[in-house]
N, C-alpha and C. Protein backbone atom coordinates (compact mmCIF):
# COMPACT_ATOMS: atom_id res chain seq x y z
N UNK A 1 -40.82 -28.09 -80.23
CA UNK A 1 -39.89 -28.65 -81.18
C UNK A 1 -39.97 -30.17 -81.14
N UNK A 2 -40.84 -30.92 -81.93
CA UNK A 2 -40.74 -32.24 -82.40
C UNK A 2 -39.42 -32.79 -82.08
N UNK A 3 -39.29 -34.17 -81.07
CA UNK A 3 -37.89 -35.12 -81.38
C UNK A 3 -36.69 -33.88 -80.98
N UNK A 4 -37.07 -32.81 -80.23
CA UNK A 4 -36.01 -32.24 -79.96
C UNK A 4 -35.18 -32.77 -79.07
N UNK A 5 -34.28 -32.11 -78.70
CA UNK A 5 -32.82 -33.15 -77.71
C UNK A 5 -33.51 -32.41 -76.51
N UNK A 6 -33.88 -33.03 -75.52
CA UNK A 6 -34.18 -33.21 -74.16
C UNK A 6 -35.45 -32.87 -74.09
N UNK A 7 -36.31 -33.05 -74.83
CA UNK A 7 -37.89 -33.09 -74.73
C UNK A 7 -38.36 -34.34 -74.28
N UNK A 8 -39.03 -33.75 -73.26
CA UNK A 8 -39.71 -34.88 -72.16
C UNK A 8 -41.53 -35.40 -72.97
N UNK A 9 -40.97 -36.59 -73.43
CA UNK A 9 -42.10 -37.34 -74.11
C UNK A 9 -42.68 -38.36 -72.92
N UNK A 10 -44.26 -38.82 -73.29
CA UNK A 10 -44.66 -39.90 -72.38
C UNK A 10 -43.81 -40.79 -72.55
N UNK A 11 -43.60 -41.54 -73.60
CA UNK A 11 -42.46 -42.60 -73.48
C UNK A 11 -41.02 -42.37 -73.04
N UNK A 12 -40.49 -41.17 -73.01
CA UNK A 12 -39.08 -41.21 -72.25
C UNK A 12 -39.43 -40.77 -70.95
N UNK A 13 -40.43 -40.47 -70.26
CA UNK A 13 -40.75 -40.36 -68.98
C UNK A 13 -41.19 -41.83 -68.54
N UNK A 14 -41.89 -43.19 -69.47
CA UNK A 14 -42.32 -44.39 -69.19
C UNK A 14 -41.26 -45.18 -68.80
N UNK A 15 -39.51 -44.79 -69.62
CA UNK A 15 -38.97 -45.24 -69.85
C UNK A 15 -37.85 -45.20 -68.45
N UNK A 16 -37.71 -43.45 -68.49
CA UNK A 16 -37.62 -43.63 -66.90
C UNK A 16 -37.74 -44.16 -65.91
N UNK A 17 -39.03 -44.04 -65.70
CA UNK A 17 -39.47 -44.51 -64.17
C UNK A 17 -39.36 -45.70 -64.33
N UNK A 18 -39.30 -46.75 -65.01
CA UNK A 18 -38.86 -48.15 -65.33
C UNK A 18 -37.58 -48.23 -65.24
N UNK A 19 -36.74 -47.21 -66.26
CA UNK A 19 -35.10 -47.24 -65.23
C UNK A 19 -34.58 -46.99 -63.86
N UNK A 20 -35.95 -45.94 -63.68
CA UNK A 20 -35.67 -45.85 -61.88
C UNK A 20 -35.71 -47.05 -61.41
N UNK A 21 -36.40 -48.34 -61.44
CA UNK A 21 -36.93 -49.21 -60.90
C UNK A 21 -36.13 -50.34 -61.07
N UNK A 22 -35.54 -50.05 -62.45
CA UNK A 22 -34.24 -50.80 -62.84
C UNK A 22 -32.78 -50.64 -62.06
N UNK A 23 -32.76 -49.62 -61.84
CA UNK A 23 -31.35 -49.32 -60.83
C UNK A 23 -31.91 -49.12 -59.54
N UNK A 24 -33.10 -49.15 -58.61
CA UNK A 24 -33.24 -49.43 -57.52
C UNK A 24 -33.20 -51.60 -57.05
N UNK A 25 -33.77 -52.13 -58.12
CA UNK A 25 -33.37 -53.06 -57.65
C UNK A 25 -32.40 -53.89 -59.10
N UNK A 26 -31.55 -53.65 -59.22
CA UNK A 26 -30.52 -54.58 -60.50
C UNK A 26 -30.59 -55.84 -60.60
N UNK A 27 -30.41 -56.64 -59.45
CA UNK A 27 -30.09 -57.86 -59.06
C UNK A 27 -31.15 -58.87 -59.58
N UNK A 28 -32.24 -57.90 -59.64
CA UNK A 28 -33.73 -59.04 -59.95
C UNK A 28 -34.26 -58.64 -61.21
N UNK A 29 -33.92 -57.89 -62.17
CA UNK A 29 -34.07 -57.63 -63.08
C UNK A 29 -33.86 -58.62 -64.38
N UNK A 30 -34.39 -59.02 -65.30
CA UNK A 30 -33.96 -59.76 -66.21
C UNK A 30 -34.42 -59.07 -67.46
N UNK A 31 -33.95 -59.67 -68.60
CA UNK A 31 -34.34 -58.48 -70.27
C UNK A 31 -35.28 -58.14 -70.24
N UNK A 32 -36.49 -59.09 -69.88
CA UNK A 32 -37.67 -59.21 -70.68
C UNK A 32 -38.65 -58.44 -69.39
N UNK A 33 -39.06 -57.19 -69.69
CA UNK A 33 -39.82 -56.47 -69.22
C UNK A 33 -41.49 -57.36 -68.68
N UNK A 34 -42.18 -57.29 -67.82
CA UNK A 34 -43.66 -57.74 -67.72
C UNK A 34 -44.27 -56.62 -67.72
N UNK A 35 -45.31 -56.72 -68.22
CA UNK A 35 -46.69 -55.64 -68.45
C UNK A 35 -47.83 -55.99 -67.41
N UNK A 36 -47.96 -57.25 -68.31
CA UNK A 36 -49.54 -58.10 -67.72
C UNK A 36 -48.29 -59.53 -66.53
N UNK A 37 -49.30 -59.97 -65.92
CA UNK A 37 -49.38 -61.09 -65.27
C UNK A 37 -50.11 -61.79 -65.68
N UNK A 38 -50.22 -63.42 -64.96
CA UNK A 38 -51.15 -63.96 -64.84
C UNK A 38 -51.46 -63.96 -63.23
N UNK A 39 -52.32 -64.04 -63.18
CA UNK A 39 -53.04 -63.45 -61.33
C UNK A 39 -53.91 -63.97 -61.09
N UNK A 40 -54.22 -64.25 -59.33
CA UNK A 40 -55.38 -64.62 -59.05
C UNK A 40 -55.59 -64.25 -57.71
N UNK A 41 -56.62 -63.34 -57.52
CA UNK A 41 -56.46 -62.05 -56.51
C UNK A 41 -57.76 -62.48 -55.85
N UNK A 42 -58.25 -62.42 -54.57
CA UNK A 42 -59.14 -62.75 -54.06
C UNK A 42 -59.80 -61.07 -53.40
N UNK A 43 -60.63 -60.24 -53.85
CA UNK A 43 -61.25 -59.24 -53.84
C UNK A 43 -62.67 -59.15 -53.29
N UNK A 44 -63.19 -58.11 -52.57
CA UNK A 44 -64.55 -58.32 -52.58
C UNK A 44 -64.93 -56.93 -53.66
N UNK A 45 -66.28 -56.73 -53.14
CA UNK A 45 -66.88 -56.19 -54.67
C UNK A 45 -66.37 -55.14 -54.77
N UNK A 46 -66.20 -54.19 -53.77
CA UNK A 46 -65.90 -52.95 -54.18
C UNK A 46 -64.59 -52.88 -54.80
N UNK A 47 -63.76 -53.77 -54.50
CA UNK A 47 -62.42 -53.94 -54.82
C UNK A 47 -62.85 -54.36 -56.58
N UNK A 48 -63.47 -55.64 -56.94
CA UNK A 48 -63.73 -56.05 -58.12
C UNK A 48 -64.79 -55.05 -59.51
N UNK A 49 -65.29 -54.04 -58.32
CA UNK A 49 -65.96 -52.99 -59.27
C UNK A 49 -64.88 -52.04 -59.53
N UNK A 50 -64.01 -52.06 -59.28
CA UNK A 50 -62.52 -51.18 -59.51
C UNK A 50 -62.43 -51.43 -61.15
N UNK A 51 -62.40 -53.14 -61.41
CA UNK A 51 -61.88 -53.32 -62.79
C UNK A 51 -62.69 -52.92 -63.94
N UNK A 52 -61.88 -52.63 -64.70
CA UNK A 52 -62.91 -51.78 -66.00
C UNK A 52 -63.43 -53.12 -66.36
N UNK A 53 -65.03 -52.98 -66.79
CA UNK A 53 -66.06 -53.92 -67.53
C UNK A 53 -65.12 -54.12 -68.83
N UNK A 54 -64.18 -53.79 -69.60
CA UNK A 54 -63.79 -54.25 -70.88
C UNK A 54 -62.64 -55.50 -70.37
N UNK A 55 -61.57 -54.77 -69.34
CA UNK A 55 -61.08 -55.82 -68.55
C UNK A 55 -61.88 -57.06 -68.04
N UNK A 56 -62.88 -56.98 -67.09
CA UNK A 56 -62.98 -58.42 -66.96
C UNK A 56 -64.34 -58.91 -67.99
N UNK A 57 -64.30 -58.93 -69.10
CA UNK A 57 -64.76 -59.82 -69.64
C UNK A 57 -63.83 -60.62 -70.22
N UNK A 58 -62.95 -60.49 -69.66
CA UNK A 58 -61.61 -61.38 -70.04
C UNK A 58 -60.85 -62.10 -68.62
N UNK A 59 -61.55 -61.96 -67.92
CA UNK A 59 -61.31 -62.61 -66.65
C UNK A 59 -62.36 -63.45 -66.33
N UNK A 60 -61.97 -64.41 -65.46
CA UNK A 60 -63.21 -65.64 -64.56
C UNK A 60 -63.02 -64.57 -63.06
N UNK A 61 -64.63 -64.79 -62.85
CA UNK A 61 -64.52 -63.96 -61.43
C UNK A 61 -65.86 -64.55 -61.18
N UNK A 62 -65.15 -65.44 -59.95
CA UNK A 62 -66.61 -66.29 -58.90
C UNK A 62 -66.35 -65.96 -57.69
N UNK A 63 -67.63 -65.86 -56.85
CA UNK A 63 -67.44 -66.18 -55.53
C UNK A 63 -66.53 -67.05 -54.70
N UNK A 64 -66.10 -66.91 -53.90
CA UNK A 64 -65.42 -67.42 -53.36
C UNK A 64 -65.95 -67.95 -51.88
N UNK A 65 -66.56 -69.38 -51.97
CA UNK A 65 -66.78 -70.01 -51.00
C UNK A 65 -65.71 -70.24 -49.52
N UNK A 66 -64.34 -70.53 -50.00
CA UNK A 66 -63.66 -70.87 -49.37
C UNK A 66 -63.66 -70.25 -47.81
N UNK A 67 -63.30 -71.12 -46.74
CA UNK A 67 -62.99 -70.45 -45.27
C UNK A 67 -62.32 -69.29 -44.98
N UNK A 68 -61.22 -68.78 -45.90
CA UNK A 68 -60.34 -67.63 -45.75
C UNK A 68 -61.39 -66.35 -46.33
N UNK A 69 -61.96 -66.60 -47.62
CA UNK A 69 -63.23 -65.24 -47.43
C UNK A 69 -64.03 -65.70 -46.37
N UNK A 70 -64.93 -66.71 -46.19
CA UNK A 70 -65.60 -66.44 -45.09
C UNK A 70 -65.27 -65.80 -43.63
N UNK A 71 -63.52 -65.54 -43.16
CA UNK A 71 -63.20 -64.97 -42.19
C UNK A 71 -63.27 -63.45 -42.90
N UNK A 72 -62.84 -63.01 -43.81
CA UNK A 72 -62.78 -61.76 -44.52
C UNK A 72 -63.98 -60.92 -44.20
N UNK A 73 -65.40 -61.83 -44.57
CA UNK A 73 -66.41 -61.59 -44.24
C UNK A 73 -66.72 -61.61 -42.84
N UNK A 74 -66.14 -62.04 -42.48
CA UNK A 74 -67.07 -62.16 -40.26
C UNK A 74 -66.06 -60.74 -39.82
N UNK A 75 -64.93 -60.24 -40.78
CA UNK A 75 -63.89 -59.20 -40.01
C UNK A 75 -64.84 -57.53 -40.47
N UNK A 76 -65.68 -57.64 -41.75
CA UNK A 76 -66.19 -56.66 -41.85
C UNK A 76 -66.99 -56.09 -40.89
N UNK A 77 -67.08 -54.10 -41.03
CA UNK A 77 -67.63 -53.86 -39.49
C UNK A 77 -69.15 -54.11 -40.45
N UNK A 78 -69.51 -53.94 -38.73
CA UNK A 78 -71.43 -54.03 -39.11
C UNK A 78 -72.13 -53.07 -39.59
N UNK A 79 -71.48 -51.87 -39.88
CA UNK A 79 -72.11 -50.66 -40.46
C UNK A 79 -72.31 -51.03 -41.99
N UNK A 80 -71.36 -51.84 -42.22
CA UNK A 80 -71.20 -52.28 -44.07
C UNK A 80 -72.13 -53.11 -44.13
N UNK A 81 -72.95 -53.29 -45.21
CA UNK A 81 -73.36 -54.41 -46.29
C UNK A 81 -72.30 -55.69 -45.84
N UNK A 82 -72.77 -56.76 -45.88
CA UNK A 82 -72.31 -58.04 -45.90
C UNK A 82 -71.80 -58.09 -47.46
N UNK A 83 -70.44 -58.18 -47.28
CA UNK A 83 -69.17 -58.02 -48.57
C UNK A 83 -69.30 -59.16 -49.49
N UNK A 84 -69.33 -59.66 -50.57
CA UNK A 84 -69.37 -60.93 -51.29
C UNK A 84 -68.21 -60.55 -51.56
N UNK A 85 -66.90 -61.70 -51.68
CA UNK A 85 -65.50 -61.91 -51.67
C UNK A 85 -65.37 -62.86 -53.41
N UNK A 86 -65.02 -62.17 -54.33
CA UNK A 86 -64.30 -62.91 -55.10
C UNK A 86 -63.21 -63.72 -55.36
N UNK A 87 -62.96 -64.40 -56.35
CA UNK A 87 -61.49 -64.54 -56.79
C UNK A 87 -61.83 -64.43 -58.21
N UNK A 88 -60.71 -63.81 -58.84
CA UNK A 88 -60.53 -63.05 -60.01
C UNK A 88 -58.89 -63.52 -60.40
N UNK A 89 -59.24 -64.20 -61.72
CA UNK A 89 -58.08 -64.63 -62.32
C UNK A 89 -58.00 -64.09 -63.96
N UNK A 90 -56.90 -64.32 -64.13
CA UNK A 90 -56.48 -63.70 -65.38
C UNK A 90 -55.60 -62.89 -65.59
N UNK A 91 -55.08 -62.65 -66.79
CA UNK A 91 -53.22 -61.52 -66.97
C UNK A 91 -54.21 -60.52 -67.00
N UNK A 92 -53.41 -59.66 -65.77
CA UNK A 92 -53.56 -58.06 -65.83
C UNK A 92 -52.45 -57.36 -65.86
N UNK A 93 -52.82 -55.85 -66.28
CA UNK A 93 -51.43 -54.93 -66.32
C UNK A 93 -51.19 -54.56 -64.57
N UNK A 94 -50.07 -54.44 -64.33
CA UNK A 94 -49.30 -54.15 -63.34
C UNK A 94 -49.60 -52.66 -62.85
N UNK A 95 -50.16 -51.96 -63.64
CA UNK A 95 -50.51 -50.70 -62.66
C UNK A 95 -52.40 -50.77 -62.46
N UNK A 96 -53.11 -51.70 -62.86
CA UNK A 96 -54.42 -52.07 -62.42
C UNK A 96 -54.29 -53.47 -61.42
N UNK A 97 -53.24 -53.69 -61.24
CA UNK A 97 -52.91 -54.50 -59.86
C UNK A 97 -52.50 -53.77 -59.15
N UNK A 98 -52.01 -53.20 -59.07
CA UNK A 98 -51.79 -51.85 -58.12
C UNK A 98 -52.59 -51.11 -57.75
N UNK A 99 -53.77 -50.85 -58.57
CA UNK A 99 -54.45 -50.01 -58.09
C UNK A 99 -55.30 -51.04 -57.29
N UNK A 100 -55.45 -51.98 -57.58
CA UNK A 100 -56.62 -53.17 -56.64
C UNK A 100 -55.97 -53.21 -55.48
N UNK A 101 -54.40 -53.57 -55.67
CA UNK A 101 -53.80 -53.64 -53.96
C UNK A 101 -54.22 -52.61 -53.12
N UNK A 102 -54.46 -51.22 -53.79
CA UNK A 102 -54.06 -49.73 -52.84
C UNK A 102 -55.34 -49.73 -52.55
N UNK A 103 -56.29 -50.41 -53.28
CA UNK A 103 -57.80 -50.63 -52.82
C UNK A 103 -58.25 -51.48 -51.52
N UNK A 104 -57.59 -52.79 -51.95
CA UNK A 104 -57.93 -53.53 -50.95
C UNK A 104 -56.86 -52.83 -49.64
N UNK A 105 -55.81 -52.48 -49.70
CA UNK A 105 -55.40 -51.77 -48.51
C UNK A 105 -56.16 -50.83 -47.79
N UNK A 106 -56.90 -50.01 -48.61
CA UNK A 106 -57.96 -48.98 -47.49
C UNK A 106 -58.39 -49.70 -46.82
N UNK A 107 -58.98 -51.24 -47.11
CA UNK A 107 -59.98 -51.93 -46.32
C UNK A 107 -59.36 -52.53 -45.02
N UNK A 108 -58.50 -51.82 -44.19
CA UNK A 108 -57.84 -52.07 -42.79
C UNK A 108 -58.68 -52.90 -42.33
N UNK A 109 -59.99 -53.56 -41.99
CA UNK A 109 -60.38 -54.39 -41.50
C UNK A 109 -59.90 -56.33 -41.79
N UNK A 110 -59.74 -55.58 -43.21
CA UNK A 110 -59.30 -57.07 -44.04
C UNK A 110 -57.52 -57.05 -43.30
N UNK A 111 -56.96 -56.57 -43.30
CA UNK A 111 -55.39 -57.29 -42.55
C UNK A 111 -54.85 -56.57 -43.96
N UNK A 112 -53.42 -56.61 -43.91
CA UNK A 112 -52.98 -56.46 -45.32
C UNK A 112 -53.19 -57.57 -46.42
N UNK A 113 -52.10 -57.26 -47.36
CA UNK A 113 -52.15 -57.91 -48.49
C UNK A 113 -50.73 -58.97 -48.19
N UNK A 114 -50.72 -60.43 -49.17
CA UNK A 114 -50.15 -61.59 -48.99
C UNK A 114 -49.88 -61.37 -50.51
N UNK A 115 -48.69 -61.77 -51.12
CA UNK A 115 -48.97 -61.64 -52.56
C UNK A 115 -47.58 -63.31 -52.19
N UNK A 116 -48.40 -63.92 -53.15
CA UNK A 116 -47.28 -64.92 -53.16
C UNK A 116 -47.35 -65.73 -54.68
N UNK A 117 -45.96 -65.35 -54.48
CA UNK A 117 -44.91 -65.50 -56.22
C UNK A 117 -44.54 -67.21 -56.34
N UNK A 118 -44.93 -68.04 -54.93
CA UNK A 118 -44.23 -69.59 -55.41
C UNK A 118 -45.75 -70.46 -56.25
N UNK A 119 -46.79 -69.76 -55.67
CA UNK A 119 -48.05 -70.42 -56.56
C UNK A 119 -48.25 -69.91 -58.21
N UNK A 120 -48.83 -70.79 -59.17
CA UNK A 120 -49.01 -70.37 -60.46
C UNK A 120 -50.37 -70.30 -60.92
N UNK A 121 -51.13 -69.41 -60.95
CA UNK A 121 -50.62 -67.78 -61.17
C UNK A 121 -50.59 -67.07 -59.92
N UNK A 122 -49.68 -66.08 -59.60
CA UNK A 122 -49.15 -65.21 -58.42
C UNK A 122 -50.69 -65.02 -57.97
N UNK A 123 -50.56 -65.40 -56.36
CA UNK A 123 -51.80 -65.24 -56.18
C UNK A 123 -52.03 -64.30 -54.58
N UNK A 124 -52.54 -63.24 -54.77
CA UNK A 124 -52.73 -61.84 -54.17
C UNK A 124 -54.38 -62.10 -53.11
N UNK A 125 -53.99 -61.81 -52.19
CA UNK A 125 -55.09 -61.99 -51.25
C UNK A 125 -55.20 -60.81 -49.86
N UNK A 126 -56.06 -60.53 -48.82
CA UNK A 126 -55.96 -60.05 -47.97
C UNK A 126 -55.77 -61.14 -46.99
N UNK A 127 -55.24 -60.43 -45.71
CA UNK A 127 -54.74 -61.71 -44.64
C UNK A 127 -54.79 -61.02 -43.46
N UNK A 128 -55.77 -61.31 -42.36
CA UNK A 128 -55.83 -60.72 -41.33
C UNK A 128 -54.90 -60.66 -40.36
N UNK A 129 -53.68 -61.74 -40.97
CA UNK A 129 -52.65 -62.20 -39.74
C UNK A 129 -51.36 -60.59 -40.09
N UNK A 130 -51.78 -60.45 -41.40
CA UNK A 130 -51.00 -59.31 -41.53
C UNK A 130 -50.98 -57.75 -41.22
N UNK A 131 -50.64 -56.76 -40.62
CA UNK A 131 -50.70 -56.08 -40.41
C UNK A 131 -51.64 -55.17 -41.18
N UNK A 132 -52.65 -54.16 -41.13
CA UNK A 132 -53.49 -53.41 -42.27
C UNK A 132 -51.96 -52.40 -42.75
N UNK A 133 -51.78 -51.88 -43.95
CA UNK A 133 -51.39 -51.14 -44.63
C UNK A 133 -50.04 -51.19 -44.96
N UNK A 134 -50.06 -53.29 -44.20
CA UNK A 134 -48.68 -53.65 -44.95
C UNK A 134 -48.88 -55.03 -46.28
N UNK A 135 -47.76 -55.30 -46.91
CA UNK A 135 -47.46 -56.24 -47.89
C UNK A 135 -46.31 -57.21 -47.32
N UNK A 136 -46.93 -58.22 -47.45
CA UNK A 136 -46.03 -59.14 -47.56
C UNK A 136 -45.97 -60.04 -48.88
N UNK A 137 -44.76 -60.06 -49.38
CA UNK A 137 -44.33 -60.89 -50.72
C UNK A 137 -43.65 -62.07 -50.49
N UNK A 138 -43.87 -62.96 -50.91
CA UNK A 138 -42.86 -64.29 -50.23
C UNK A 138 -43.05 -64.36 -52.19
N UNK A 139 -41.29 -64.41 -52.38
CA UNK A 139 -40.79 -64.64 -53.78
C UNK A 139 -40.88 -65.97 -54.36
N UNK A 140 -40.70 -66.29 -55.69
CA UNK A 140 -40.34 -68.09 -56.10
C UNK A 140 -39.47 -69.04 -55.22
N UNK A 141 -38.36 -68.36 -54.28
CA UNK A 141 -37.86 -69.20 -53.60
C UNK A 141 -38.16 -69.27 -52.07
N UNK A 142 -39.31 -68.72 -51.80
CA UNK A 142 -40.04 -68.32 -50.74
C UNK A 142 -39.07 -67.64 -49.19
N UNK A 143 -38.85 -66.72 -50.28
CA UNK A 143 -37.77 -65.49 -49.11
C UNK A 143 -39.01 -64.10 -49.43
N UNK A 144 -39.61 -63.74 -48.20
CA UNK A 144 -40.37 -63.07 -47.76
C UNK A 144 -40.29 -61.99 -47.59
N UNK A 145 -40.54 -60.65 -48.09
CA UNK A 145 -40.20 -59.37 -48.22
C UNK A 145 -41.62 -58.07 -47.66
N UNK A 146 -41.19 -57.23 -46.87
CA UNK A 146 -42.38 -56.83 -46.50
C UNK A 146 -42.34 -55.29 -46.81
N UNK A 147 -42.94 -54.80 -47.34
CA UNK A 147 -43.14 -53.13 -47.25
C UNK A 147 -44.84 -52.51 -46.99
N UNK A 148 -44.72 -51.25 -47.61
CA UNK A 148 -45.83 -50.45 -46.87
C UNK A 148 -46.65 -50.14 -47.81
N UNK A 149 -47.72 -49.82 -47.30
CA UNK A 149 -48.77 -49.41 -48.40
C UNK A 149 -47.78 -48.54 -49.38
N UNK A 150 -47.57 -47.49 -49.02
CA UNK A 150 -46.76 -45.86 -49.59
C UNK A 150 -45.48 -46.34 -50.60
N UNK A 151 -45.02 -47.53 -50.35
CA UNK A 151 -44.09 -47.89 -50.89
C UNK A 151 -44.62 -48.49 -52.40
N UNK A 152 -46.00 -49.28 -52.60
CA UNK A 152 -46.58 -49.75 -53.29
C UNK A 152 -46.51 -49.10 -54.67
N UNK A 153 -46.01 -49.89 -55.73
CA UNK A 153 -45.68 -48.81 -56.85
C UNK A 153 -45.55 -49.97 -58.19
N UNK A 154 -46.23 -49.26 -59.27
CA UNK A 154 -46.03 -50.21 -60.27
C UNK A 154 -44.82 -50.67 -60.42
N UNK A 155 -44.12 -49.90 -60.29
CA UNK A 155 -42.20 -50.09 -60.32
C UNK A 155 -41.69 -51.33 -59.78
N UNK A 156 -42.32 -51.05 -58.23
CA UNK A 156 -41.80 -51.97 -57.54
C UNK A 156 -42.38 -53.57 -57.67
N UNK A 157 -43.68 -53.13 -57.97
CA UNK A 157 -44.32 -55.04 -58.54
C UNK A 157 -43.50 -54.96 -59.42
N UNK A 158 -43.40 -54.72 -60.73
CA UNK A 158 -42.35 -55.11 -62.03
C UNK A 158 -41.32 -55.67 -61.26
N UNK A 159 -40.01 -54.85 -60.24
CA UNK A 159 -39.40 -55.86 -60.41
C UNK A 159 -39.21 -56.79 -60.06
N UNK A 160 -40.42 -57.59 -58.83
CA UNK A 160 -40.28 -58.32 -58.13
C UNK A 160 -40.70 -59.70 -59.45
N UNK A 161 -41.81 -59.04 -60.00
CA UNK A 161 -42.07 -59.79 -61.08
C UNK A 161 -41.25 -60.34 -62.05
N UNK A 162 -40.36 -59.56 -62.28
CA UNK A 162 -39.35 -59.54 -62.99
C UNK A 162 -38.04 -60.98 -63.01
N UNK A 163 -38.07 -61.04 -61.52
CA UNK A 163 -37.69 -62.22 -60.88
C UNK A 163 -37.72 -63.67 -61.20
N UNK A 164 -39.02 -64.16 -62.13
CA UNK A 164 -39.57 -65.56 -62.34
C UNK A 164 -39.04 -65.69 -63.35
């Protein structure tokens, strides 16, 4: 039955789990919903072969010289290929950042994930100082929030995002 009264459509199930996310955190919520970001995620390849080829031809994605991949790289085991470490910028949707986090989280060698909301654009990295298969978020006013891989949920980026 078309538009019937309590028929579960993709959009009133989208709409849901976004209200779930809405009444788990209220306080940080503001009108205006985010989809995409702007981001700048420091990945190595397997992590950056995650993104669909239509996606990043709309992204800059270079190597990343810097000292913090080069430790990324000396933490990989020796059974692996020597990792080339990107950084990858550009607005993405919030559940293909998610899926890159839950990616780069398998990679327990890399430390967890650092996502920090006071730089522009939010910029997402692995960090060996951090525990593997945790997150740490340090918000716009740099109050620091930590959860678990399992916890990791488009929901829950929105509403932190939601915040700025």
């Amino acid at each position: 039955m078309p538009g019937g009264a309590g028929m579960l459509t993709r959009r009133t199930l989208q709409f849901a789990m976004v209200a779930l996310g809405a009444a788990a955190f209220p306080a940080r919520l503001q009108s205006e919903p985010v989809d995409k970001i702007e981001i700048r995620i420091r990945v190595d390849d397997a992590v950056r072969q995650s993104i669909p080829p239509i996606v990043q031809r709309n992204l800059v994605i270079e190597p990343d010289p810097s000292d913090e991949a080069k430790e990324l790289v000396r933490r990989s085991p020796p059974s692996r290929a020597v990792p080339i470490i990107f950084i990858v910028v550009g607005a993405m949707s919030i559940p293909l950042i998610v899926q890159m986090m839950r990616e780069a989280l398998r990679q327990v060698y890399y430390g967890g994930v650092l996502i920090d909301m006071r730089k522009q654009p939010v910029t997402v990295t692995s960090d060996p100082q951090i525990p593997a298969n945790m997150i740490f978020m340090i918000d716009p006013e740099g109050k620091t929030t930590r959860f678990t891989s399992d916890q990791l949920s488009p929901e829950l980026l929105i509403s932190f995002m939601n915040t700025k």
